[in-house]
PDB file of N, CA and C in Angstrom:
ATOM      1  N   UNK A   1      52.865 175.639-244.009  1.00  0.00           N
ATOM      2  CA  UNK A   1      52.876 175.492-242.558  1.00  0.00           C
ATOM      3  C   UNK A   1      53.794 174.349-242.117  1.00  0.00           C
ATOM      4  N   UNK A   2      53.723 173.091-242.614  1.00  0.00           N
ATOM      5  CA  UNK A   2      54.777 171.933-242.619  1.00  0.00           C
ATOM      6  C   UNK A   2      56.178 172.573-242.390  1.00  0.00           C
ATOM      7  N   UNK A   3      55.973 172.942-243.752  1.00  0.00           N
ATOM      8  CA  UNK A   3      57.595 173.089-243.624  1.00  0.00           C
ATOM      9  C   UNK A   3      58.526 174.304-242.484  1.00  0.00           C
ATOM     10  N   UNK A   4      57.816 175.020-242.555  1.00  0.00           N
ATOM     11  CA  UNK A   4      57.903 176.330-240.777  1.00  0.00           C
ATOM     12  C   UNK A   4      58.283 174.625-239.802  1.00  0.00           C
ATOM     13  N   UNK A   5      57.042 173.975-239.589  1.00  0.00           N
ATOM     14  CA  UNK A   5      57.366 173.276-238.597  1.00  0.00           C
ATOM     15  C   UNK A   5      58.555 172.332-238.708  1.00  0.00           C
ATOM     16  N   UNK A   6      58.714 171.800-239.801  1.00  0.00           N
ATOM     17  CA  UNK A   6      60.507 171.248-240.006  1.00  0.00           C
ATOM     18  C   UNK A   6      61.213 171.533-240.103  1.00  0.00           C
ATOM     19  N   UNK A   7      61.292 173.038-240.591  1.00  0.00           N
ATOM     20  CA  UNK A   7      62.267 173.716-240.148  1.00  0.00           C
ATOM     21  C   UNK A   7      62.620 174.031-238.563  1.00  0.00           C
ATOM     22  N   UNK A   8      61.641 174.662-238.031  1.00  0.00           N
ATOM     23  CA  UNK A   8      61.755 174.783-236.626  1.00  0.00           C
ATOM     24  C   UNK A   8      62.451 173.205-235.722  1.00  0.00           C
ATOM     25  N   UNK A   9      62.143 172.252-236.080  1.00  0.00           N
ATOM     26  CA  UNK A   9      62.336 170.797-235.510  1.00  0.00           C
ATOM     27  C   UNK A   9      64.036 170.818-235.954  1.00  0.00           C
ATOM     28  N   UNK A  10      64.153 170.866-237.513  1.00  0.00           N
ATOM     29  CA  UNK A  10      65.778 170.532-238.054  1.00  0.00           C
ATOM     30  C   UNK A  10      66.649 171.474-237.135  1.00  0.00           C
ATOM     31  N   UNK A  11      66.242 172.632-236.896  1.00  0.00           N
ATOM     32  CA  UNK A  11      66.848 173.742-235.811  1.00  0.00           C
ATOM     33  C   UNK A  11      67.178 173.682-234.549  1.00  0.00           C
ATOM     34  N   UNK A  12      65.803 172.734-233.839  1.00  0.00           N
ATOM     35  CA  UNK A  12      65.824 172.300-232.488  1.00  0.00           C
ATOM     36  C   UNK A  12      67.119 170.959-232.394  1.00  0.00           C
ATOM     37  N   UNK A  13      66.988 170.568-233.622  1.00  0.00           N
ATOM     38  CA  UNK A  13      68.068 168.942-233.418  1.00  0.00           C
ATOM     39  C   UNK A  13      69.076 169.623-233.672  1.00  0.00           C
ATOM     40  N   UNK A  14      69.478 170.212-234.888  1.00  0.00           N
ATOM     41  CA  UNK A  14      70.826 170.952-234.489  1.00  0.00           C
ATOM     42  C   UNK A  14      70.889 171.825-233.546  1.00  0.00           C
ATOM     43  N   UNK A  15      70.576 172.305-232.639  1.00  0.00           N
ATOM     44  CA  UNK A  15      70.901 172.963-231.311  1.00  0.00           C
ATOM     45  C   UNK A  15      71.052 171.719-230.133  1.00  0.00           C
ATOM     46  N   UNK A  16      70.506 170.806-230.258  1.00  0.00           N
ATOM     47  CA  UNK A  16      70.952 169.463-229.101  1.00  0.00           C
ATOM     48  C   UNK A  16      71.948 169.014-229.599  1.00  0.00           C
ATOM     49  N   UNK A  17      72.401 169.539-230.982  1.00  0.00           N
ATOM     50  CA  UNK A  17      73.438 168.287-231.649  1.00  0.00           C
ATOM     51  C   UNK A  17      74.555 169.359-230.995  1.00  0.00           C
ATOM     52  N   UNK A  18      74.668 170.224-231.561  1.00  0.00           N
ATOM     53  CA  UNK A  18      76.002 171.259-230.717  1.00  0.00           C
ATOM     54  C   UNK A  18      76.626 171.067-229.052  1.00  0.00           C
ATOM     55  N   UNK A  19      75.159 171.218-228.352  1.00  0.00           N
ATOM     56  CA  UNK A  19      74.915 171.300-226.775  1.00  0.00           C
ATOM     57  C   UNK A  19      75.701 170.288-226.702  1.00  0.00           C
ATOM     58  N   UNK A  20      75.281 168.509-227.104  1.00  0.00           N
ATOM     59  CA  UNK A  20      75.958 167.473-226.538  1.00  0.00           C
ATOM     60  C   UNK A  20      77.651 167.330-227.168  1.00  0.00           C
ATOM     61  N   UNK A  21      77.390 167.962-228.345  1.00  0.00           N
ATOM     62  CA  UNK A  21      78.688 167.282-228.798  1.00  0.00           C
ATOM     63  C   UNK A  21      80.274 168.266-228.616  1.00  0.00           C
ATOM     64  N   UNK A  22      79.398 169.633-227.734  1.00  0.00           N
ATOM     65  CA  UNK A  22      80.225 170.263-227.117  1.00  0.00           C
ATOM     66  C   UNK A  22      80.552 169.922-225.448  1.00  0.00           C
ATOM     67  N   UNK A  23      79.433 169.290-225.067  1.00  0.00           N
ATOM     68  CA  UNK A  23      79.713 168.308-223.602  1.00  0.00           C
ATOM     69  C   UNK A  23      80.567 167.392-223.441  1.00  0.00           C
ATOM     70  N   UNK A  24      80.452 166.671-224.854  1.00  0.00           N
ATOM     71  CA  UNK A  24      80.913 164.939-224.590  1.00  0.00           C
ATOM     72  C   UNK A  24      81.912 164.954-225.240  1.00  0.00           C
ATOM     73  N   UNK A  25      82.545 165.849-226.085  1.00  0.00           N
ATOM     74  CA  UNK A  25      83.029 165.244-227.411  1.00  0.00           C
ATOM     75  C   UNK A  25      84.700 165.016-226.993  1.00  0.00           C
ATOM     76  N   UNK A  26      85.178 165.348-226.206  1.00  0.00           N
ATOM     77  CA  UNK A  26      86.657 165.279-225.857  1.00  0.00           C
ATOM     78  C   UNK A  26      86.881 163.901-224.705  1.00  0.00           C
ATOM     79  N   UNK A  27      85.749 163.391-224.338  1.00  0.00           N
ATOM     80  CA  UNK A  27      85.681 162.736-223.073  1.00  0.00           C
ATOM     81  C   UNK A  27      85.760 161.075-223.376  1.00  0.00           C
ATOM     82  N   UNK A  28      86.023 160.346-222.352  1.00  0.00           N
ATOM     83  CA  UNK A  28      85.990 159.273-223.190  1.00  0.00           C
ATOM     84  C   UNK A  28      84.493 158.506-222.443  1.00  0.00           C
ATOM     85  N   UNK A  29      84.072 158.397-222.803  1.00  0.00           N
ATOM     86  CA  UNK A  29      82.754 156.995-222.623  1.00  0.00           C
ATOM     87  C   UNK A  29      81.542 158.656-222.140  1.00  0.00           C
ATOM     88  N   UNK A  30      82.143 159.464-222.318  1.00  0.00           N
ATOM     89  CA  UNK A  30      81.194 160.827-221.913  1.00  0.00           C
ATOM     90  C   UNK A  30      81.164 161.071-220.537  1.00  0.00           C
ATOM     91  N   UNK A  31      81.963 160.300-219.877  1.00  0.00           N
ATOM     92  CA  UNK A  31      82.133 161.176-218.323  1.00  0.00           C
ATOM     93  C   UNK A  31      83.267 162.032-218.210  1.00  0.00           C
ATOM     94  N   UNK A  32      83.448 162.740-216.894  1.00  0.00           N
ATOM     95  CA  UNK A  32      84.316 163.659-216.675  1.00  0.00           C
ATOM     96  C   UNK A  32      85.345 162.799-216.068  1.00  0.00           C
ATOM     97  N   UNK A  33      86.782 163.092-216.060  1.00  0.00           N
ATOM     98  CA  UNK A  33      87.775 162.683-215.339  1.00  0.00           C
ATOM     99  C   UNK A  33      88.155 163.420-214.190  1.00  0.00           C
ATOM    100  N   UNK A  34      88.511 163.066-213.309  1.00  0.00           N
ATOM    101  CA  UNK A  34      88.986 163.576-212.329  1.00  0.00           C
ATOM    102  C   UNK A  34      89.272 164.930-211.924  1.00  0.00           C
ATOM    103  N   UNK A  35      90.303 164.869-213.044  1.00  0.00           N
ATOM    104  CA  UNK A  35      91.075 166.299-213.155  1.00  0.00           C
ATOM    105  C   UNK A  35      90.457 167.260-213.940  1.00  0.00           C
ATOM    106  N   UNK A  36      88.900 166.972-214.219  1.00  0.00           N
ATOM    107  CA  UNK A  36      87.965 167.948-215.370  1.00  0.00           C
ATOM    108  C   UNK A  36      87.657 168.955-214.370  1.00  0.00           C
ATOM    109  N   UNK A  37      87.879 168.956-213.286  1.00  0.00           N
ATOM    110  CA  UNK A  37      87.112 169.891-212.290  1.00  0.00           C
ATOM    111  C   UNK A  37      87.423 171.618-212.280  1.00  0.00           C
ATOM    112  N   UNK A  38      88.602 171.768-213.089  1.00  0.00           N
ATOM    113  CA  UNK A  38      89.415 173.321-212.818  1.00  0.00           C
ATOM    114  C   UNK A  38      90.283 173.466-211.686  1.00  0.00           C
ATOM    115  N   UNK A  39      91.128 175.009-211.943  1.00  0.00           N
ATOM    116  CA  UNK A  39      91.652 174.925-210.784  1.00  0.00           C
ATOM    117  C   UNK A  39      90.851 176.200-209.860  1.00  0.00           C
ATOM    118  N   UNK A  40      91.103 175.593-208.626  1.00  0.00           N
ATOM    119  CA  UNK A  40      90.083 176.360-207.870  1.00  0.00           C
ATOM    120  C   UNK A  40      91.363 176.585-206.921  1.00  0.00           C
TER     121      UNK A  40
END
């Protein structure tokens, strides 16, 4: 049963680890610049 549940947990952290480090990872200090907006 443990291990179901650490697995499930190691799964949940790698899915936040992707989410953020596909948010932040090009940015500098992790905000958006100006020109991050698109063109509209």
């Amino acid at each position: 049963m443990w291990l179901l549940v650490l697995e499930a947990l190691a799964a949940l952290a790698m899915l936040v680890f992707m989410v953020w480090w596909t948010m932040f990872s090009g940015r500098r200090k992790g905000e958006r610049r100006s020109g991050d907006e698109g063109d509209r």
